[in-house]
PDB file of N, CA and C in Angstrom:
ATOM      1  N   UNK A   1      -9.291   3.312   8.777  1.00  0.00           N
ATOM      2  CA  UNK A   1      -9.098   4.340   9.762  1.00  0.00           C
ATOM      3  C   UNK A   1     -10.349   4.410  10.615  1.00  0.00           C
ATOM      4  N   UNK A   2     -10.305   4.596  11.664  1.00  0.00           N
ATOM      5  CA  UNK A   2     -11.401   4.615  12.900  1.00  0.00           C
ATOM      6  C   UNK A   2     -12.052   6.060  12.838  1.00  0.00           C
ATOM      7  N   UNK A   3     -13.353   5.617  12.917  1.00  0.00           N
ATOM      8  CA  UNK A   3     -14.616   6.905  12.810  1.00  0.00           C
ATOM      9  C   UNK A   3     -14.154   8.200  13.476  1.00  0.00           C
ATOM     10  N   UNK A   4     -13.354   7.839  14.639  1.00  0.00           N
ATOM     11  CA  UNK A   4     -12.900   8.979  15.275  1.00  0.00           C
ATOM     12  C   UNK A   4     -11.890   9.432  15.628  1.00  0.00           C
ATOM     13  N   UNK A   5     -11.408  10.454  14.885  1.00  0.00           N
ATOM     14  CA  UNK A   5      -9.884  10.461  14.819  1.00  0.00           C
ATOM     15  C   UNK A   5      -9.239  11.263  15.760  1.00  0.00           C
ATOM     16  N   UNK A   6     -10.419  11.390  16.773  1.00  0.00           N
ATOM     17  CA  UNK A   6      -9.720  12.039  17.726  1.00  0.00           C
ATOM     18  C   UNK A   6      -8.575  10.758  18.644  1.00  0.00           C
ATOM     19  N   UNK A   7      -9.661   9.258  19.117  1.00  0.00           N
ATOM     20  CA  UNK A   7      -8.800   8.461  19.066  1.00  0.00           C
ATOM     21  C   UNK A   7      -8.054   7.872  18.541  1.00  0.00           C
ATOM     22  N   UNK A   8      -7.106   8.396  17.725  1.00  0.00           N
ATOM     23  CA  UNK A   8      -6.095   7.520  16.969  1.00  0.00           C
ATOM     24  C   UNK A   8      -5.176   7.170  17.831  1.00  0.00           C
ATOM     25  N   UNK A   9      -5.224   5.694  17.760  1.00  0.00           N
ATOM     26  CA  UNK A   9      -3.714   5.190  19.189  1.00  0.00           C
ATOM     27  C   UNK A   9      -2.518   4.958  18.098  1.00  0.00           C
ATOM     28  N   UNK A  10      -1.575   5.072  19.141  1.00  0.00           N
ATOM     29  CA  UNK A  10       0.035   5.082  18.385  1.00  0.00           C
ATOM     30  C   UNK A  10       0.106   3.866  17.653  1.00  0.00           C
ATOM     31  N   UNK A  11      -0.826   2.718  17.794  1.00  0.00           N
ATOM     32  CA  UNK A  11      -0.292   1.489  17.193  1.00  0.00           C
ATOM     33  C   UNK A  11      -1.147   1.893  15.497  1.00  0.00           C
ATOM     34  N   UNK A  12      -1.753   2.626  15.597  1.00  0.00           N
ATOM     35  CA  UNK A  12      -2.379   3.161  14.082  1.00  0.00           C
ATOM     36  C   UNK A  12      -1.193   3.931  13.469  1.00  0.00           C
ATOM     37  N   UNK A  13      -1.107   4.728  13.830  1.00  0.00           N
ATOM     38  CA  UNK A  13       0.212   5.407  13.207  1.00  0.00           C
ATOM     39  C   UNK A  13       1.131   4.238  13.020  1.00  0.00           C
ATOM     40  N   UNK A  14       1.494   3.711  12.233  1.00  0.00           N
ATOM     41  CA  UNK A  14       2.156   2.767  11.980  1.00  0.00           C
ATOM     42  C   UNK A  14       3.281   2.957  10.911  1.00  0.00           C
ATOM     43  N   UNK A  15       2.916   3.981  10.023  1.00  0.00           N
ATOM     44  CA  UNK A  15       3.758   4.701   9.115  1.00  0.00           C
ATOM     45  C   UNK A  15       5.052   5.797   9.515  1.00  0.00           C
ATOM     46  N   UNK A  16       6.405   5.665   8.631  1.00  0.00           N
ATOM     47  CA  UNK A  16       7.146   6.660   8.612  1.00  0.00           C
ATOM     48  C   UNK A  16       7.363   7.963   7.993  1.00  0.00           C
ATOM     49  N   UNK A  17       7.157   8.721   8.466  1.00  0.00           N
ATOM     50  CA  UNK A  17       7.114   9.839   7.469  1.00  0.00           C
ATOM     51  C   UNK A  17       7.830  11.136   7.297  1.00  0.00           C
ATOM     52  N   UNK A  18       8.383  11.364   6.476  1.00  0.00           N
ATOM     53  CA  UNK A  18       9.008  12.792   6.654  1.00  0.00           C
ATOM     54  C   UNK A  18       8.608  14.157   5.827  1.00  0.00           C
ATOM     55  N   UNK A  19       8.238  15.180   6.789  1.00  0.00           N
ATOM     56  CA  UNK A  19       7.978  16.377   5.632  1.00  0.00           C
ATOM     57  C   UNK A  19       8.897  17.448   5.429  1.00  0.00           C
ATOM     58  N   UNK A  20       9.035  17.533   4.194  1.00  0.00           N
ATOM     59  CA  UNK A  20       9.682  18.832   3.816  1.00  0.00           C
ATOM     60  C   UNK A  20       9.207  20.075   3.476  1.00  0.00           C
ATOM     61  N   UNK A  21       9.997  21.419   3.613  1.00  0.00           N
ATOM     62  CA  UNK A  21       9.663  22.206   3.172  1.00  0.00           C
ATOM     63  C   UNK A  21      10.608  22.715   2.097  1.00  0.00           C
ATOM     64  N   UNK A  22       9.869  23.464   0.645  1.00  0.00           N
ATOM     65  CA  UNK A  22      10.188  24.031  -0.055  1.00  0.00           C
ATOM     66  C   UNK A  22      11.000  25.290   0.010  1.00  0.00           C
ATOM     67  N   UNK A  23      12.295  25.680   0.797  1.00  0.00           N
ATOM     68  CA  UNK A  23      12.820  26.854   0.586  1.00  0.00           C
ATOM     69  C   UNK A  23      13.543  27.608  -0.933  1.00  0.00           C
ATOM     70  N   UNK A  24      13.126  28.946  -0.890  1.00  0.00           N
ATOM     71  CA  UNK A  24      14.113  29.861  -2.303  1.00  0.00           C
ATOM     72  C   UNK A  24      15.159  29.995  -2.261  1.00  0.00           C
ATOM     73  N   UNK A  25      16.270  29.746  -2.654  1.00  0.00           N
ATOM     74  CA  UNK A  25      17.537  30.700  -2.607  1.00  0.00           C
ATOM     75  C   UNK A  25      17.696  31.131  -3.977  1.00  0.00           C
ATOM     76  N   UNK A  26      18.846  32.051  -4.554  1.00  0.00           N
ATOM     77  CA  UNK A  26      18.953  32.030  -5.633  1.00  0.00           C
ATOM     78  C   UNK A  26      20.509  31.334  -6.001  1.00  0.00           C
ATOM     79  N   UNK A  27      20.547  30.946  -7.181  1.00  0.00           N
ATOM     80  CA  UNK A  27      21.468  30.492  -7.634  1.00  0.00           C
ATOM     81  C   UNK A  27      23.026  31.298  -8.381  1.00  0.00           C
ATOM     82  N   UNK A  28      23.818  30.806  -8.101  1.00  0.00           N
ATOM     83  CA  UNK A  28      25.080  32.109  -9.071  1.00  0.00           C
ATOM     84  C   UNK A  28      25.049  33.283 -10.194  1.00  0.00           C
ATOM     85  N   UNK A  29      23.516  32.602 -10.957  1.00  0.00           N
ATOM     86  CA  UNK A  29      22.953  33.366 -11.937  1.00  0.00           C
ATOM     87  C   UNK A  29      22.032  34.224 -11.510  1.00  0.00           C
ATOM     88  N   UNK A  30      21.799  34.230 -10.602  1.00  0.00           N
ATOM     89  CA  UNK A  30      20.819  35.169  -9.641  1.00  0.00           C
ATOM     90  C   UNK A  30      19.164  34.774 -10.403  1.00  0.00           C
ATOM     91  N   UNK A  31      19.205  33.403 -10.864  1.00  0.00           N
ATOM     92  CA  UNK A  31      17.568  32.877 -10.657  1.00  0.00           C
ATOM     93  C   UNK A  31      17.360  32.407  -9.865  1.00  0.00           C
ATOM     94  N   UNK A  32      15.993  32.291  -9.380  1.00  0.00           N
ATOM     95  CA  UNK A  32      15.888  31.386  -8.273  1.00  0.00           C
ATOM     96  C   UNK A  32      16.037  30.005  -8.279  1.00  0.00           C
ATOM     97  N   UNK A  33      16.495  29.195  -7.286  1.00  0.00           N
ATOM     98  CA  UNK A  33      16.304  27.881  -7.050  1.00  0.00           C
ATOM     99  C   UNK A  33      15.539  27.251  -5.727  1.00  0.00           C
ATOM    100  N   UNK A  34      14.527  26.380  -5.990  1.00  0.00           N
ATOM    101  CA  UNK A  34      14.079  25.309  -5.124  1.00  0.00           C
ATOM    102  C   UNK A  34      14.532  24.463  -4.334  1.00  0.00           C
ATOM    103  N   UNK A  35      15.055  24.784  -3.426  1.00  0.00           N
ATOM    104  CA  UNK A  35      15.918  23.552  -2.284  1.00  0.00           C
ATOM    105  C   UNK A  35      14.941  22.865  -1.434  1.00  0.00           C
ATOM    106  N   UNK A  36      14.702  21.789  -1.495  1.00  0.00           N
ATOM    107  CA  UNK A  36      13.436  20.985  -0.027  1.00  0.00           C
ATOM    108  C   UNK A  36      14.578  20.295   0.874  1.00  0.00           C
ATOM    109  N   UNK A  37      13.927  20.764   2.432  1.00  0.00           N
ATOM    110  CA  UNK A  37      14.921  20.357   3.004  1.00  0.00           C
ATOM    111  C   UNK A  37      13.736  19.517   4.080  1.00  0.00           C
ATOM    112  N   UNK A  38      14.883  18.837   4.904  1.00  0.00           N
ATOM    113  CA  UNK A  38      13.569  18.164   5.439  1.00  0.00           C
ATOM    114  C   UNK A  38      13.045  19.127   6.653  1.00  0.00           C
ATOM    115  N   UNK A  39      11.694  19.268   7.283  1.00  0.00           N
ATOM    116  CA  UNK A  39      11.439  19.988   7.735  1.00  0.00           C
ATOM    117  C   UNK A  39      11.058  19.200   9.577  1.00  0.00           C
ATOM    118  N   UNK A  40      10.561  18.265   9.045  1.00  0.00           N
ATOM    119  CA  UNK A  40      10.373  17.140  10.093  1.00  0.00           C
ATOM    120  C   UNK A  40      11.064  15.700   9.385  1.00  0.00           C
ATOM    121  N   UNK A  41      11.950  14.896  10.721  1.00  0.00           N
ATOM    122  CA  UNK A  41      12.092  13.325   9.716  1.00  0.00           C
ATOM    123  C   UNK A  41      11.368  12.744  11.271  1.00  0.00           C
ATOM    124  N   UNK A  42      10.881  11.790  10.872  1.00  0.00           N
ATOM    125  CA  UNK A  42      10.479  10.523  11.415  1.00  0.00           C
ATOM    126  C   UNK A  42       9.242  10.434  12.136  1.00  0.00           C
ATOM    127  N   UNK A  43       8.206  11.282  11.430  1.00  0.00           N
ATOM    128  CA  UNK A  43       7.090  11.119  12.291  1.00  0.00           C
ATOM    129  C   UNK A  43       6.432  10.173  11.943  1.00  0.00           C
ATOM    130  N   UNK A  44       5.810   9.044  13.108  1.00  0.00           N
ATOM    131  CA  UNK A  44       4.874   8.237  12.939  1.00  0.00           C
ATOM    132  C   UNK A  44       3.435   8.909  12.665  1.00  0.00           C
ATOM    133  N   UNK A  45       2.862   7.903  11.390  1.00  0.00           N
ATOM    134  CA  UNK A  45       1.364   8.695  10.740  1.00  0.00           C
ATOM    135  C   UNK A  45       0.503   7.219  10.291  1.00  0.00           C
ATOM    136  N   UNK A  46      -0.478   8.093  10.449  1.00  0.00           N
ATOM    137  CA  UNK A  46      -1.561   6.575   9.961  1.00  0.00           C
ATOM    138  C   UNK A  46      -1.740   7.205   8.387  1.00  0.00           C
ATOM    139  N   UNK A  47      -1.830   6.120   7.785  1.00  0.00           N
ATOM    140  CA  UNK A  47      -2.195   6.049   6.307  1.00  0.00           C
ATOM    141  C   UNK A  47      -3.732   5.386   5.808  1.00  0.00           C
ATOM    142  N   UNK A  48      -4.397   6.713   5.662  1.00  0.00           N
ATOM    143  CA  UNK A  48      -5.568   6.295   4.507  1.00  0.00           C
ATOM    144  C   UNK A  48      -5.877   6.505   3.544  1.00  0.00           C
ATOM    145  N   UNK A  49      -5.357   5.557   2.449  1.00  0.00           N
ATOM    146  CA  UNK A  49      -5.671   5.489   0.932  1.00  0.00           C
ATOM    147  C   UNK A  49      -7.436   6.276   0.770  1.00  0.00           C
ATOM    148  N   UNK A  50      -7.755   7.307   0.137  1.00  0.00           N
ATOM    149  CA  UNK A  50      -8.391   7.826   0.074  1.00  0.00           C
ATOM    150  C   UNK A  50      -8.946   7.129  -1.489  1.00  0.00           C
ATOM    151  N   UNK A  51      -8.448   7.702  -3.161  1.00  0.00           N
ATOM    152  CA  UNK A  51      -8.968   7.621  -3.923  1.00  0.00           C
ATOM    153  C   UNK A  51      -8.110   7.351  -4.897  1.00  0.00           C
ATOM    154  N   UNK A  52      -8.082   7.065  -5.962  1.00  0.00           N
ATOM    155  CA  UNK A  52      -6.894   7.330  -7.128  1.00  0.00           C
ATOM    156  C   UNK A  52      -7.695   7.507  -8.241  1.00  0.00           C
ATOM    157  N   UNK A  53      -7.110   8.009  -8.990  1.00  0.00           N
ATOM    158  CA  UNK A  53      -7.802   8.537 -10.653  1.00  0.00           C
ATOM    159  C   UNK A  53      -6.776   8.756 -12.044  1.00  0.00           C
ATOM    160  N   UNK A  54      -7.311   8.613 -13.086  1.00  0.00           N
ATOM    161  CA  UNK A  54      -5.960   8.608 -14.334  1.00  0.00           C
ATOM    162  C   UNK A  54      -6.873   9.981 -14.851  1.00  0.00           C
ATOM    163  N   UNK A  55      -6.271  10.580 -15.191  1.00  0.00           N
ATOM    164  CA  UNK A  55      -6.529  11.977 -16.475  1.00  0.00           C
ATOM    165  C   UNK A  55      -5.413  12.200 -17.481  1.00  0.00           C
ATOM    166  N   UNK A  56      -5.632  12.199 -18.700  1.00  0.00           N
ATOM    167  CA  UNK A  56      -5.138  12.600 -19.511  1.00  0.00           C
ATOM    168  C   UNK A  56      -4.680  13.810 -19.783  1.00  0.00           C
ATOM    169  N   UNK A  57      -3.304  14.351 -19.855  1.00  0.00           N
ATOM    170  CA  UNK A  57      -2.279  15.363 -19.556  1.00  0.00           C
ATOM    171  C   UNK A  57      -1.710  15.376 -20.748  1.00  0.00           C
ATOM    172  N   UNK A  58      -1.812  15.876 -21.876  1.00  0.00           N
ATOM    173  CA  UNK A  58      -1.177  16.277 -23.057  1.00  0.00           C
ATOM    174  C   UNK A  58      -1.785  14.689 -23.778  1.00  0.00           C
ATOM    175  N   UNK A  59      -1.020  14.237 -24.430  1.00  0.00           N
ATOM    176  CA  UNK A  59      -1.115  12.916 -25.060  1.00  0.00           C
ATOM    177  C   UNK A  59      -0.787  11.644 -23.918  1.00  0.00           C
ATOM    178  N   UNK A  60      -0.526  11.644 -22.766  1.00  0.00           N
ATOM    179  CA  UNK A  60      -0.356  10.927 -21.724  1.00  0.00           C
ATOM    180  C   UNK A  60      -1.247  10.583 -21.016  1.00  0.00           C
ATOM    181  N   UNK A  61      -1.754   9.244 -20.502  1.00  0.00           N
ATOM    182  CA  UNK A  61      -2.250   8.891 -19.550  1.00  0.00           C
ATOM    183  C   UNK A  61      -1.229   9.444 -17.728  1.00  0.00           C
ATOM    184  N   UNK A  62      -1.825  10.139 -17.229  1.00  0.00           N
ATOM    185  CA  UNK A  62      -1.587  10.362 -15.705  1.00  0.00           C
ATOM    186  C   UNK A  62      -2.546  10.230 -14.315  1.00  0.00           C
ATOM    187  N   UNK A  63      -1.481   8.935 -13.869  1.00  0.00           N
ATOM    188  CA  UNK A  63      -2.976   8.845 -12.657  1.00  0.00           C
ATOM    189  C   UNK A  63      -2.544   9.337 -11.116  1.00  0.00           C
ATOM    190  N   UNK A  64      -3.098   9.222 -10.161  1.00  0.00           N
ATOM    191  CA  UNK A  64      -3.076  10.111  -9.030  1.00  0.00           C
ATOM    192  C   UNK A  64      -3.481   9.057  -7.864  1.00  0.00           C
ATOM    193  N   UNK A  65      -2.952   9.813  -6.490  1.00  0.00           N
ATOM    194  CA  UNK A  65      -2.989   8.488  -5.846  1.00  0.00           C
ATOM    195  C   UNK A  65      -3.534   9.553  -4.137  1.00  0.00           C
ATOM    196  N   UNK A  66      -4.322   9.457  -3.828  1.00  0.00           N
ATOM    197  CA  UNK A  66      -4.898  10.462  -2.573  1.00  0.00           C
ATOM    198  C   UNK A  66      -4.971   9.774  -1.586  1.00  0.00           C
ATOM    199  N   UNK A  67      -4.083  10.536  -0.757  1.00  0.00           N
ATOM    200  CA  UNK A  67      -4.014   9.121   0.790  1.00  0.00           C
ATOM    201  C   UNK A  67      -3.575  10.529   1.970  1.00  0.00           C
ATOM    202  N   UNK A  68      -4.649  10.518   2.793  1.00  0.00           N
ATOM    203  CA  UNK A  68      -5.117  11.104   4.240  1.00  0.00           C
ATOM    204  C   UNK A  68      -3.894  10.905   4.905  1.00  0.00           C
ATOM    205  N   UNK A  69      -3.160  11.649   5.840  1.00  0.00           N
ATOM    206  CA  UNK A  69      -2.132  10.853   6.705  1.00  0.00           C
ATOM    207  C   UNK A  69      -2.865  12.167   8.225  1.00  0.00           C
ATOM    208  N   UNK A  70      -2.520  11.219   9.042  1.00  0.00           N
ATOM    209  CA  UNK A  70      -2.803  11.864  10.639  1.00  0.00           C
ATOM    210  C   UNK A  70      -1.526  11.754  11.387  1.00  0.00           C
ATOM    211  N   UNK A  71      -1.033  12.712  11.740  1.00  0.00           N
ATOM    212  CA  UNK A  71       0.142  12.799  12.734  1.00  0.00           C
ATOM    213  C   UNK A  71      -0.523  13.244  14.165  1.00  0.00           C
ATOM    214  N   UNK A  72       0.199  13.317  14.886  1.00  0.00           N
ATOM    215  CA  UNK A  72       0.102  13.988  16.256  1.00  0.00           C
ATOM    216  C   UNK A  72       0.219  15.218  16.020  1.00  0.00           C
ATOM    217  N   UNK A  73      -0.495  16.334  17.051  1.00  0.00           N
ATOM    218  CA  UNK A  73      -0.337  17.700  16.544  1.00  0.00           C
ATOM    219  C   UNK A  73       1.824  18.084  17.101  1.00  0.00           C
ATOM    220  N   UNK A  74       1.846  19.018  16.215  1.00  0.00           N
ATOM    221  CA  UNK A  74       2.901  19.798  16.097  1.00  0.00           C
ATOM    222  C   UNK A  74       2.896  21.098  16.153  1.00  0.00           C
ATOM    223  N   UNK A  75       3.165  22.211  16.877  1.00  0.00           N
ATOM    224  CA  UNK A  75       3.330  23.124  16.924  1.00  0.00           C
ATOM    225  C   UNK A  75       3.596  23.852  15.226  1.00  0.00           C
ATOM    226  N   UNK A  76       4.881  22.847  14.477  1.00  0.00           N
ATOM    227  CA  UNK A  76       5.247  24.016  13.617  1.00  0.00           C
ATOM    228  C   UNK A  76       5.074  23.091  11.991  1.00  0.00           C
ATOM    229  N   UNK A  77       3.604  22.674  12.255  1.00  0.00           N
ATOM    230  CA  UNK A  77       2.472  22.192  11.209  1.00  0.00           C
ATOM    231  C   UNK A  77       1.567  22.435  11.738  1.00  0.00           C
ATOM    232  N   UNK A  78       1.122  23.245  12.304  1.00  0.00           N
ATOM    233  CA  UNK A  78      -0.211  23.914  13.144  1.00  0.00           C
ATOM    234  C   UNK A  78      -1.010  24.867  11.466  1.00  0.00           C
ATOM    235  N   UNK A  79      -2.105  24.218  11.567  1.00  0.00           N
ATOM    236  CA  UNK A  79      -2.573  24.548   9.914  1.00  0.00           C
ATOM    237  C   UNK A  79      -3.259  25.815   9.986  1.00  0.00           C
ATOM    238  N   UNK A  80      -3.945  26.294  11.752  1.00  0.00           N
ATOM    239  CA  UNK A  80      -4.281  27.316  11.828  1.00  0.00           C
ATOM    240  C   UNK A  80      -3.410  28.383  12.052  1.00  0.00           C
ATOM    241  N   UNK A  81      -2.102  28.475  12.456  1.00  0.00           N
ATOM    242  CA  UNK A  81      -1.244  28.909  12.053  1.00  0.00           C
ATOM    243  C   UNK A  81      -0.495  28.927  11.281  1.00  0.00           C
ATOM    244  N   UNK A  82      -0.330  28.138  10.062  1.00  0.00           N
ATOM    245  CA  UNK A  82       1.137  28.392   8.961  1.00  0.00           C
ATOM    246  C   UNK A  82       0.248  27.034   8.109  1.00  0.00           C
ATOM    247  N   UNK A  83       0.539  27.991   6.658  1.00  0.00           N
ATOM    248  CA  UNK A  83      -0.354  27.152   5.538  1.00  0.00           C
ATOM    249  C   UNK A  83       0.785  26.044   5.309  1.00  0.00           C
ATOM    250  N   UNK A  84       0.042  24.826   5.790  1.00  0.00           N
ATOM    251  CA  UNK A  84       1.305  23.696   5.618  1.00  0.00           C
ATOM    252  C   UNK A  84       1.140  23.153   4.568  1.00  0.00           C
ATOM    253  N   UNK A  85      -0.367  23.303   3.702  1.00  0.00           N
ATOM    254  CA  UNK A  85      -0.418  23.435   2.157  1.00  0.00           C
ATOM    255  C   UNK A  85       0.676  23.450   1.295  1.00  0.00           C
ATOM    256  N   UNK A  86       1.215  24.878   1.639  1.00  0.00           N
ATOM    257  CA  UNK A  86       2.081  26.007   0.992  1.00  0.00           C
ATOM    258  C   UNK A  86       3.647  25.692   1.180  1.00  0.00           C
ATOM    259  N   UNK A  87       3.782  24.546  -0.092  1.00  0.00           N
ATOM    260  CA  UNK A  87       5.846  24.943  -0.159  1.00  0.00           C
ATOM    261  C   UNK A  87       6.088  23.300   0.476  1.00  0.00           C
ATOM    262  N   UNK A  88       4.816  22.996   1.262  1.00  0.00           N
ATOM    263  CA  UNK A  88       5.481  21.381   1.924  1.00  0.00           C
ATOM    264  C   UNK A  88       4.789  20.188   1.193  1.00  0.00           C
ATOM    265  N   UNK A  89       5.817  19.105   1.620  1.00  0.00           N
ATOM    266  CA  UNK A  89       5.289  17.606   1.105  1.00  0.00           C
ATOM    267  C   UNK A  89       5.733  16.960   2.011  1.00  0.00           C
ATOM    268  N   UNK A  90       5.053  15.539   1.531  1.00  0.00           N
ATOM    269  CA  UNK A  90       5.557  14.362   2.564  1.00  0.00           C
ATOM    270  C   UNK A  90       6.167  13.057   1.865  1.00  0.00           C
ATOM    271  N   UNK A  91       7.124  12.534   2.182  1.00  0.00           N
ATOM    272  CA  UNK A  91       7.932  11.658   1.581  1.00  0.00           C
ATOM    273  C   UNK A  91       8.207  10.213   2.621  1.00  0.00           C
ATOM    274  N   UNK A  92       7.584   9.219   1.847  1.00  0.00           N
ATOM    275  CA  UNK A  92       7.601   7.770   2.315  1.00  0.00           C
ATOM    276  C   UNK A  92       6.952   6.570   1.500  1.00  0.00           C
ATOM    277  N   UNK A  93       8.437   6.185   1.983  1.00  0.00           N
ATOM    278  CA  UNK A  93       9.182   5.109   1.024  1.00  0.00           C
ATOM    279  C   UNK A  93       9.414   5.439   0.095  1.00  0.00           C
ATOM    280  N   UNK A  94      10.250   6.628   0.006  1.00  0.00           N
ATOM    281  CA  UNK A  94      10.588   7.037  -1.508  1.00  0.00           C
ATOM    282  C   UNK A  94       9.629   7.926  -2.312  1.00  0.00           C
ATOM    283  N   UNK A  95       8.543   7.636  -1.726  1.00  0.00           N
ATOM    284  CA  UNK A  95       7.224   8.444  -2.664  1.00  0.00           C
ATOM    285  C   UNK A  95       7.486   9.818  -2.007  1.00  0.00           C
ATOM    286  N   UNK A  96       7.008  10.595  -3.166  1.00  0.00           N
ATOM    287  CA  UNK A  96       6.622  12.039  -2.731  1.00  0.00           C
ATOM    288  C   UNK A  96       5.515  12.399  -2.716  1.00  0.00           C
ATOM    289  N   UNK A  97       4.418  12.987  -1.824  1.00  0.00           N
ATOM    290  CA  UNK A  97       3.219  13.188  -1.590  1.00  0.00           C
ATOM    291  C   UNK A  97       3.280  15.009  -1.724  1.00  0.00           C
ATOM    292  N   UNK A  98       2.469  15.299  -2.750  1.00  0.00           N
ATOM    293  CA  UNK A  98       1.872  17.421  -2.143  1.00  0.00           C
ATOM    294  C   UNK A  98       0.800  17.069  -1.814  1.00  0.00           C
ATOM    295  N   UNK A  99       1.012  17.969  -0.606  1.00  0.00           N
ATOM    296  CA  UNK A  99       0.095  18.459   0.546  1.00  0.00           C
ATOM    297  C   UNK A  99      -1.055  19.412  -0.210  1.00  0.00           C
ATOM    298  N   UNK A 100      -1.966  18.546  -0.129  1.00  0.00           N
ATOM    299  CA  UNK A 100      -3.145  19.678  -1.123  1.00  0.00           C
ATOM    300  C   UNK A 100      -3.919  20.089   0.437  1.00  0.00           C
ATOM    301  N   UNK A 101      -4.476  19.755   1.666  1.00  0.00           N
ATOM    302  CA  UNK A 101      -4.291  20.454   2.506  1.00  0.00           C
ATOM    303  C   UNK A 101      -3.977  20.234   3.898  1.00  0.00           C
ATOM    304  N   UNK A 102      -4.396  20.909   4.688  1.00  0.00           N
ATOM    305  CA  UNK A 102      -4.108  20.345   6.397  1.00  0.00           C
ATOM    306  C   UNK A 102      -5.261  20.782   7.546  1.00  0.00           C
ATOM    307  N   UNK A 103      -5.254  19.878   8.176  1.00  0.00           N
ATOM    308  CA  UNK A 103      -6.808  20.397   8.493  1.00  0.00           C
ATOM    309  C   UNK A 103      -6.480  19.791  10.391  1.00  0.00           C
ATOM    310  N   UNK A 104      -6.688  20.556  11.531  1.00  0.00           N
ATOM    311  CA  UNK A 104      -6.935  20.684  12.508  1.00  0.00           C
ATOM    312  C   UNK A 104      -7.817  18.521  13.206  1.00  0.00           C
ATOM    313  N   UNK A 105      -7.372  18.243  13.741  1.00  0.00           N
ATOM    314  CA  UNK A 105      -7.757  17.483  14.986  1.00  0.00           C
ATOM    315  C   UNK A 105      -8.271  17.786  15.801  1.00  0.00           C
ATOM    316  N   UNK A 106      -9.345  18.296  16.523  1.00  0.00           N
ATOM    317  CA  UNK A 106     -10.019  18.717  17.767  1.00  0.00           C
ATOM    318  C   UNK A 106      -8.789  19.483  18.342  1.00  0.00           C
ATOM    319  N   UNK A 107      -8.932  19.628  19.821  1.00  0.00           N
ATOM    320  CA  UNK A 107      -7.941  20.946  19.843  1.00  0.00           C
ATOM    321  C   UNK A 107      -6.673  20.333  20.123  1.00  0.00           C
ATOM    322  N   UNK A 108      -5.888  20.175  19.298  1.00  0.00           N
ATOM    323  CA  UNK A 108      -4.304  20.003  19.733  1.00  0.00           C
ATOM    324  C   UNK A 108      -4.329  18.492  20.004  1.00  0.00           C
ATOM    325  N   UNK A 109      -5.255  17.504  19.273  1.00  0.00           N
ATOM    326  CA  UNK A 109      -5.390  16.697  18.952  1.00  0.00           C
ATOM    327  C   UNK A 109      -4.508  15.678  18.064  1.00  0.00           C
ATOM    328  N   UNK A 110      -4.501  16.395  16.868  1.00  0.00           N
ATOM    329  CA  UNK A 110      -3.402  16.024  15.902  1.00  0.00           C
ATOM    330  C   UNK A 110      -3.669  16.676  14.550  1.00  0.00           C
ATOM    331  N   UNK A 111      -3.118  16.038  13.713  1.00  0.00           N
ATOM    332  CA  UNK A 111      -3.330  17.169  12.046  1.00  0.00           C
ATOM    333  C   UNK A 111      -3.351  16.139  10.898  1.00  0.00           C
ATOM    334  N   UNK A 112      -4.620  16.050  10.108  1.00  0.00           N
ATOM    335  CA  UNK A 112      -4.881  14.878   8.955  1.00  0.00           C
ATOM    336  C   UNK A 112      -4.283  16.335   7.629  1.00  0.00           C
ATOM    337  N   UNK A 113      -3.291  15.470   7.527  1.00  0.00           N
ATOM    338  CA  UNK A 113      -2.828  15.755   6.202  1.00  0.00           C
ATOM    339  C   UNK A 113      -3.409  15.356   4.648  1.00  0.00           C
ATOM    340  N   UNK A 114      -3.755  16.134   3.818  1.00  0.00           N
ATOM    341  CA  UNK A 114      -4.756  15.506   2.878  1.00  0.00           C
ATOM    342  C   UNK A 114      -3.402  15.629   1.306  1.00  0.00           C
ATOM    343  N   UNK A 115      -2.861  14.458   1.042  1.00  0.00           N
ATOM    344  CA  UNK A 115      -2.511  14.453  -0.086  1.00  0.00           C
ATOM    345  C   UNK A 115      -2.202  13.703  -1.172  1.00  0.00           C
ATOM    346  N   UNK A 116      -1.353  14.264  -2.278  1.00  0.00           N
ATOM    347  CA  UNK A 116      -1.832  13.927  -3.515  1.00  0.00           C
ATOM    348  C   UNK A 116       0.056  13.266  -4.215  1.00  0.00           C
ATOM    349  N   UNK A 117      -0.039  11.894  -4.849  1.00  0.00           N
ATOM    350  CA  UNK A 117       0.975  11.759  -4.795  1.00  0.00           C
ATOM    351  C   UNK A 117       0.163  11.314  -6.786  1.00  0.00           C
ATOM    352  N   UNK A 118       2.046  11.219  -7.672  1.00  0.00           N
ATOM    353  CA  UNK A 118       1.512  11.038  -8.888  1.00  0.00           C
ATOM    354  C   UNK A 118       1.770   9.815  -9.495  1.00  0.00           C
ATOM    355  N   UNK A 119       1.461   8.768 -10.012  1.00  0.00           N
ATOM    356  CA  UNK A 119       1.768   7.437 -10.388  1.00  0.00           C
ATOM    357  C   UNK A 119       1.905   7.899 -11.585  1.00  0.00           C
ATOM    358  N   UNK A 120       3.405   7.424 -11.733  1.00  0.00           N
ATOM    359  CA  UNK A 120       3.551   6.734 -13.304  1.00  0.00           C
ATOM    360  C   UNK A 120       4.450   8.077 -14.263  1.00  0.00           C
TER     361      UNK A 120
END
């Protein structure tokens, strides 16, 4: 990924991506249920493999896989307005990524998504 992400050109975004959000409803039993619906499909994003790590989770090896994504800004993933943290993920190629956070592009620049997907 290039030092400055204010220039990110479209041929970087090279990735497909779609995010969802986590909505409540409740179910016939009147508990709640988790529905993700998609919230955005098809945004082009650049992908940077950030880090990966294994920790041990009960008697299990579990490892982790941290990869940066940059979209173009969006009005309704605007991080200074609406915790896109909170309830959303991103899904590509099948993988599911949580959004651990979202963080501003210069002004209206674009939005580096910081997240966390789980191997294995």
């Amino acid at each position: 990924m290039p030092g400055n992400p204010q220039r990110l050109s479209a041929g970087q975004r090279d990735r497909l991506i779609t995010i969802e959000q986590c909505v409540d409803t409740v179910g016939p039993s009147q508990f709640p249920i988790e529905t993700w619906t998609t919230l955005i499909a098809g945004v082009h994003a650049a992908y940077d493999d950030e880090s990966g790590g294994e920790t041990f989770a009960a008697p299990q090896l579990s490892a982790t896989d941290q990869v940066r994504w940059t979209i173009p800004y969006r009005a309704d993933c605007d991080p200074e307005v609406i915790d896109v943290a909170k309830r959303r993920r991103v899904v590509a190629n099948g993988r599911i990524y949580d959004i651990l956070a979202a963080n501003p592009i210069g002004r209206r620049a674009g939005i580096e998504l910081r997240t966390r997907a789980k191997v294995g």
